[in-house]
N, C-alpha and C. Protein backbone atom coordinates (compact mmCIF):
# COMPACT_ATOMS: atom_id res chain seq x y z
N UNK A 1 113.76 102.50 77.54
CA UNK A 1 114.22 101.34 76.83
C UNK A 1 115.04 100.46 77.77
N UNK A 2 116.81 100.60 77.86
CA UNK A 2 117.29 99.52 78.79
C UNK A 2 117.63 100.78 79.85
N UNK A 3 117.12 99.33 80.92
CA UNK A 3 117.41 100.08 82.36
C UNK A 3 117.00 99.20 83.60
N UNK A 4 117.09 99.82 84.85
CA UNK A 4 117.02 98.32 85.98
C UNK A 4 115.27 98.94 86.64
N UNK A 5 115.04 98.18 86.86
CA UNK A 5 114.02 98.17 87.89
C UNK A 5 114.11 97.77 89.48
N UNK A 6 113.45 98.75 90.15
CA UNK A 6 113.77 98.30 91.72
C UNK A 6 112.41 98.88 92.63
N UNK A 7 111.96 97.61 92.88
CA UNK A 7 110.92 98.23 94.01
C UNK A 7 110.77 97.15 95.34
N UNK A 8 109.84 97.88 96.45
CA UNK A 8 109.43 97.41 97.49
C UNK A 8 108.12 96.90 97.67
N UNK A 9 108.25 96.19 97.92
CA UNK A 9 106.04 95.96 97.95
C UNK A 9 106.14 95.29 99.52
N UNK A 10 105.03 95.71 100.17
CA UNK A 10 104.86 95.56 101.79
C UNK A 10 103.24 94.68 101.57
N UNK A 11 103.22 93.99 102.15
CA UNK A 11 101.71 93.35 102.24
C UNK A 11 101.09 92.88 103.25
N UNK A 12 99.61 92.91 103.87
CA UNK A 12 99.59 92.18 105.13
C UNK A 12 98.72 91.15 104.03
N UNK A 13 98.59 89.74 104.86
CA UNK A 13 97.23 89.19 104.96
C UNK A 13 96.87 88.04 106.13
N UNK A 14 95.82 88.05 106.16
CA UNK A 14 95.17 87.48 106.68
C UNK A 14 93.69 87.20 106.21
N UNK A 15 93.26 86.24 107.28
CA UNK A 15 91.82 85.53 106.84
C UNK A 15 91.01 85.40 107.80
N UNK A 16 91.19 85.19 109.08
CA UNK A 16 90.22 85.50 110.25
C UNK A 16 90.06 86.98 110.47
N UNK A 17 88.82 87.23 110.97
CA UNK A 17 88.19 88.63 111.50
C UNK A 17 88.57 89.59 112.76
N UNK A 18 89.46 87.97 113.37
CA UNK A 18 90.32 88.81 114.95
C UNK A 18 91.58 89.24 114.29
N UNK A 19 92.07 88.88 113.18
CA UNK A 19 93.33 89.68 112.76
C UNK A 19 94.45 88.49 113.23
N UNK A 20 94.02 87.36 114.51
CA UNK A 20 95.06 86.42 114.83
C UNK A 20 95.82 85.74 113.91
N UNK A 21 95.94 85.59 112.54
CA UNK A 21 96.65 84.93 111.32
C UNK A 21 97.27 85.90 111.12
N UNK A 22 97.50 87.56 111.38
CA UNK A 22 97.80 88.12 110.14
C UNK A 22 99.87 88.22 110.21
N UNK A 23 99.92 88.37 108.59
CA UNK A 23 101.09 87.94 107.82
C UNK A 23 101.67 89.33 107.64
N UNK A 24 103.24 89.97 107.16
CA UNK A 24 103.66 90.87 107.42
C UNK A 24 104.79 90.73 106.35
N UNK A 25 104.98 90.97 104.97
CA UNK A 25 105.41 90.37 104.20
C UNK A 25 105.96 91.98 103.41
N UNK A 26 107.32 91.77 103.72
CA UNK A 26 108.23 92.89 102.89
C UNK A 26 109.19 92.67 102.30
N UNK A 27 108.68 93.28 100.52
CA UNK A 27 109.85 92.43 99.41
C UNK A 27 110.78 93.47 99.01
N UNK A 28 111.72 93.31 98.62
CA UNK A 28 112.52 93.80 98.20
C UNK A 28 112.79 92.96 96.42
N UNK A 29 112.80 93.85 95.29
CA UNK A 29 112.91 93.24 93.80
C UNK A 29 113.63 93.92 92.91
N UNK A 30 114.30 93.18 92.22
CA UNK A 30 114.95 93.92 91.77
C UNK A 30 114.63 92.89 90.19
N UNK A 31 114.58 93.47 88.94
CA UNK A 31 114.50 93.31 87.55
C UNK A 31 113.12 92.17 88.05
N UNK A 32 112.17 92.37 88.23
CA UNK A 32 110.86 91.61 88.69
C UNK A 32 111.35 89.97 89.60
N UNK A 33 112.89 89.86 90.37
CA UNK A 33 113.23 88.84 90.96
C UNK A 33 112.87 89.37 92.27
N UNK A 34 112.34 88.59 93.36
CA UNK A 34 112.73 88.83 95.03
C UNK A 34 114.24 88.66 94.97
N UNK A 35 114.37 89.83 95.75
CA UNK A 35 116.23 89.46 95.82
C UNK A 35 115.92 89.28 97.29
N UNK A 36 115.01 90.25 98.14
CA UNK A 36 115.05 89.28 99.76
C UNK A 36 113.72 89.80 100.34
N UNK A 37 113.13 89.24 101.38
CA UNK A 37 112.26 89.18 102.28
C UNK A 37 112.29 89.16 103.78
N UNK A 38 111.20 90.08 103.98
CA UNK A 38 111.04 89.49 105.34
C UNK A 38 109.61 89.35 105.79
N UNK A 39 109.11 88.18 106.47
CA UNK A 39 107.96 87.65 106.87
C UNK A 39 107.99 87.62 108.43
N UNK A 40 106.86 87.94 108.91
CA UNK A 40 106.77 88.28 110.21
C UNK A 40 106.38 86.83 111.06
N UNK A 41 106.04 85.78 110.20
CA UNK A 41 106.18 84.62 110.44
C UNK A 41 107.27 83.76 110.52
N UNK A 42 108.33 84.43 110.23
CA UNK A 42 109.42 83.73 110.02
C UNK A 42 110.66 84.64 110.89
N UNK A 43 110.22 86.07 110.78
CA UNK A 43 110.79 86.99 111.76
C UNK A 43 111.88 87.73 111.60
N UNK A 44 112.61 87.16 110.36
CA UNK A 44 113.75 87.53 109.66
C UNK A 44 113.46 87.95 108.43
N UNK A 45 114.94 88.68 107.99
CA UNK A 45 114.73 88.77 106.40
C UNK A 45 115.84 87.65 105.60
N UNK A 46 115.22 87.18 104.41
CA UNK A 46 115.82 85.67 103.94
C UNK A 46 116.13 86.36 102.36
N UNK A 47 117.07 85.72 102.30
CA UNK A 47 117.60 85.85 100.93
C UNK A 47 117.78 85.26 99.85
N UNK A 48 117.18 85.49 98.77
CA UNK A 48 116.88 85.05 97.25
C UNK A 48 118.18 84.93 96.76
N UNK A 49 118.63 85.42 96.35
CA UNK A 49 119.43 85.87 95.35
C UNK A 49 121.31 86.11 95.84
N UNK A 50 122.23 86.14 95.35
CA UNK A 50 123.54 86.05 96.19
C UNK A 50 123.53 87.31 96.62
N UNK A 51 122.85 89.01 96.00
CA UNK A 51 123.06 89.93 97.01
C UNK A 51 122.23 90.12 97.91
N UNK A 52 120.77 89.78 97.92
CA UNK A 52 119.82 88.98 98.56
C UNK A 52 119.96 88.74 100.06
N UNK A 53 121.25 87.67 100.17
CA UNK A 53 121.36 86.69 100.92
C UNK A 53 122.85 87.19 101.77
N UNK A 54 123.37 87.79 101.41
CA UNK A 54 123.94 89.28 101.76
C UNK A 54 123.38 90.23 102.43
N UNK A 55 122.69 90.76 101.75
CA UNK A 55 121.54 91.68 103.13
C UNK A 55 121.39 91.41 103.58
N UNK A 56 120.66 89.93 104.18
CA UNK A 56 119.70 89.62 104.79
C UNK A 56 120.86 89.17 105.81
N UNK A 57 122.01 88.94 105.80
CA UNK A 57 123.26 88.70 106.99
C UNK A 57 123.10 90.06 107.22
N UNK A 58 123.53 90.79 106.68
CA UNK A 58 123.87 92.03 107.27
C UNK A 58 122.61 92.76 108.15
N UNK A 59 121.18 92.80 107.47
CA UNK A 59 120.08 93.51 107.96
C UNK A 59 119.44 92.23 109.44
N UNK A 60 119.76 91.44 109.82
CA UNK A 60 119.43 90.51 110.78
C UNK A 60 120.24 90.74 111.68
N UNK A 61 121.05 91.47 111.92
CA UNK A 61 122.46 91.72 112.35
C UNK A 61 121.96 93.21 113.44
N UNK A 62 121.07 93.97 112.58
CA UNK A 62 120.80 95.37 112.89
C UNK A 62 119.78 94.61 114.05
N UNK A 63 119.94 94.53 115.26
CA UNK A 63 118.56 94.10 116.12
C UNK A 63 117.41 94.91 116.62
N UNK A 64 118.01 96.32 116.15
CA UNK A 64 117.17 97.78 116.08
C UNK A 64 116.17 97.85 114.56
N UNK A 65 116.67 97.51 113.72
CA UNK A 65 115.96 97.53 112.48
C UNK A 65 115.25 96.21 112.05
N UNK A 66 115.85 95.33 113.29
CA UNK A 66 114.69 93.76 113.00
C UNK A 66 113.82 94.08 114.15
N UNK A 67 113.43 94.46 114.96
CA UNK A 67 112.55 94.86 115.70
C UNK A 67 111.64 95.73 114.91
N UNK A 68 111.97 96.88 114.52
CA UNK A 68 110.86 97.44 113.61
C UNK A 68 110.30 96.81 112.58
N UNK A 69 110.85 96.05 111.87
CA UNK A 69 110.21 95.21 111.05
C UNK A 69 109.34 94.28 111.76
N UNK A 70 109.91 93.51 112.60
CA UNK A 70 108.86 92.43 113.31
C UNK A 70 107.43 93.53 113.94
N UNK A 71 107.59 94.72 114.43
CA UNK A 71 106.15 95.25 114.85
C UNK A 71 105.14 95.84 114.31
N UNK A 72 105.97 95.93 112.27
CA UNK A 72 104.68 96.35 111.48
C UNK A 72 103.68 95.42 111.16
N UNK A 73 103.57 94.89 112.02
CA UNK A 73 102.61 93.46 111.98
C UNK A 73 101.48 94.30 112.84
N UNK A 74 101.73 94.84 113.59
CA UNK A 74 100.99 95.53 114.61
C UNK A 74 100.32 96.72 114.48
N UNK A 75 101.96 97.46 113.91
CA UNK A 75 101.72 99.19 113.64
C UNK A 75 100.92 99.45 112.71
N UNK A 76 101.19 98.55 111.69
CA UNK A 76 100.52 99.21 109.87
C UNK A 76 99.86 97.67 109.73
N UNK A 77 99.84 96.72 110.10
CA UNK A 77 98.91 95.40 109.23
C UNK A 77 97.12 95.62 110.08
N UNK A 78 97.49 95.74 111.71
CA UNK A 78 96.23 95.11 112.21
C UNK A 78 95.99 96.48 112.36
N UNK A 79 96.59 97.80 112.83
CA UNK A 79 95.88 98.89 112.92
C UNK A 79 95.44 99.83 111.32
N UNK A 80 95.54 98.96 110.16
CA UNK A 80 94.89 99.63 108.58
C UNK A 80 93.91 98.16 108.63
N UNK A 81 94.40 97.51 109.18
CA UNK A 81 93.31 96.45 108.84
C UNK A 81 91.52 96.63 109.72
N UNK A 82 92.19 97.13 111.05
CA UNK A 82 90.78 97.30 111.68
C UNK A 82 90.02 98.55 111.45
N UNK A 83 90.82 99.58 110.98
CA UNK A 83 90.08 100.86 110.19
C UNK A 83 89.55 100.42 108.92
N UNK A 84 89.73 99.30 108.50
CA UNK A 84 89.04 98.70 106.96
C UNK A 84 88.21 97.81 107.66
N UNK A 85 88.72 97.04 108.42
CA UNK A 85 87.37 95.85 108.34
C UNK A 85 86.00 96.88 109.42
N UNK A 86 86.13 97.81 109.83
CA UNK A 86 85.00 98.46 110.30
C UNK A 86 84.23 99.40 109.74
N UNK A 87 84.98 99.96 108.72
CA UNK A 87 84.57 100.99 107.80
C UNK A 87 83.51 99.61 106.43
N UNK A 88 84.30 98.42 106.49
CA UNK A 88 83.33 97.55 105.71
C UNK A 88 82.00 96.93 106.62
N UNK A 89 82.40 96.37 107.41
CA UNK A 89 81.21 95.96 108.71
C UNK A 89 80.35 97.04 108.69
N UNK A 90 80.38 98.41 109.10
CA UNK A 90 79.91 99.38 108.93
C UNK A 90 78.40 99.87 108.20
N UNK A 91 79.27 99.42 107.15
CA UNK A 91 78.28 99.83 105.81
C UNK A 91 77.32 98.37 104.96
N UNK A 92 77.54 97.20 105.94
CA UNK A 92 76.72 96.15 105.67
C UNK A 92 75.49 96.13 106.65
């Protein structure tokens, strides 16, 4: 009945076949609001919301934990992306 909700959702996308567009998009939500983000296009995490915008001072700050974020563009977007787009190529 009453209670909070809190999740993460991570996403890549892209639209070219070399993977050169692809996007790196990690939310942070809280009661179905973005309270903050970070986009690998933008390189930081940005803040929604006043605690949001709070983190996102504090977690931009960590230059060890903004580095890992900036290379899951690499680690988990283009290396799940090219085990999918070959496993689909594949089978056409």
């Amino acid at each position: 009945a009453n209670g909070y909700y809190h999740y993460r959702w991570n996403k890549c996308i892209y639209g070219s076949r070399d993977f050169s567009d692809m996007v790196y998009i990690d939310s942070y939500s809280f009661n179905k609001d973005v309270d903050i983000q970070f986009n690998s296009t933008v390189g930081e995490f940005v803040g929604y919301t006043a605690h949001g915008v709070y983190n996102a001072d504090l977690w931009n700050k960590d230059t060890t934990g903004l580095q890992q974020e900036r290379a899951e563009v690499e680690r988990y977007c283009k290396y799940n992306a090219e085990i999918r787009q070959s496993a689909i190529a594949d089978k056409t």
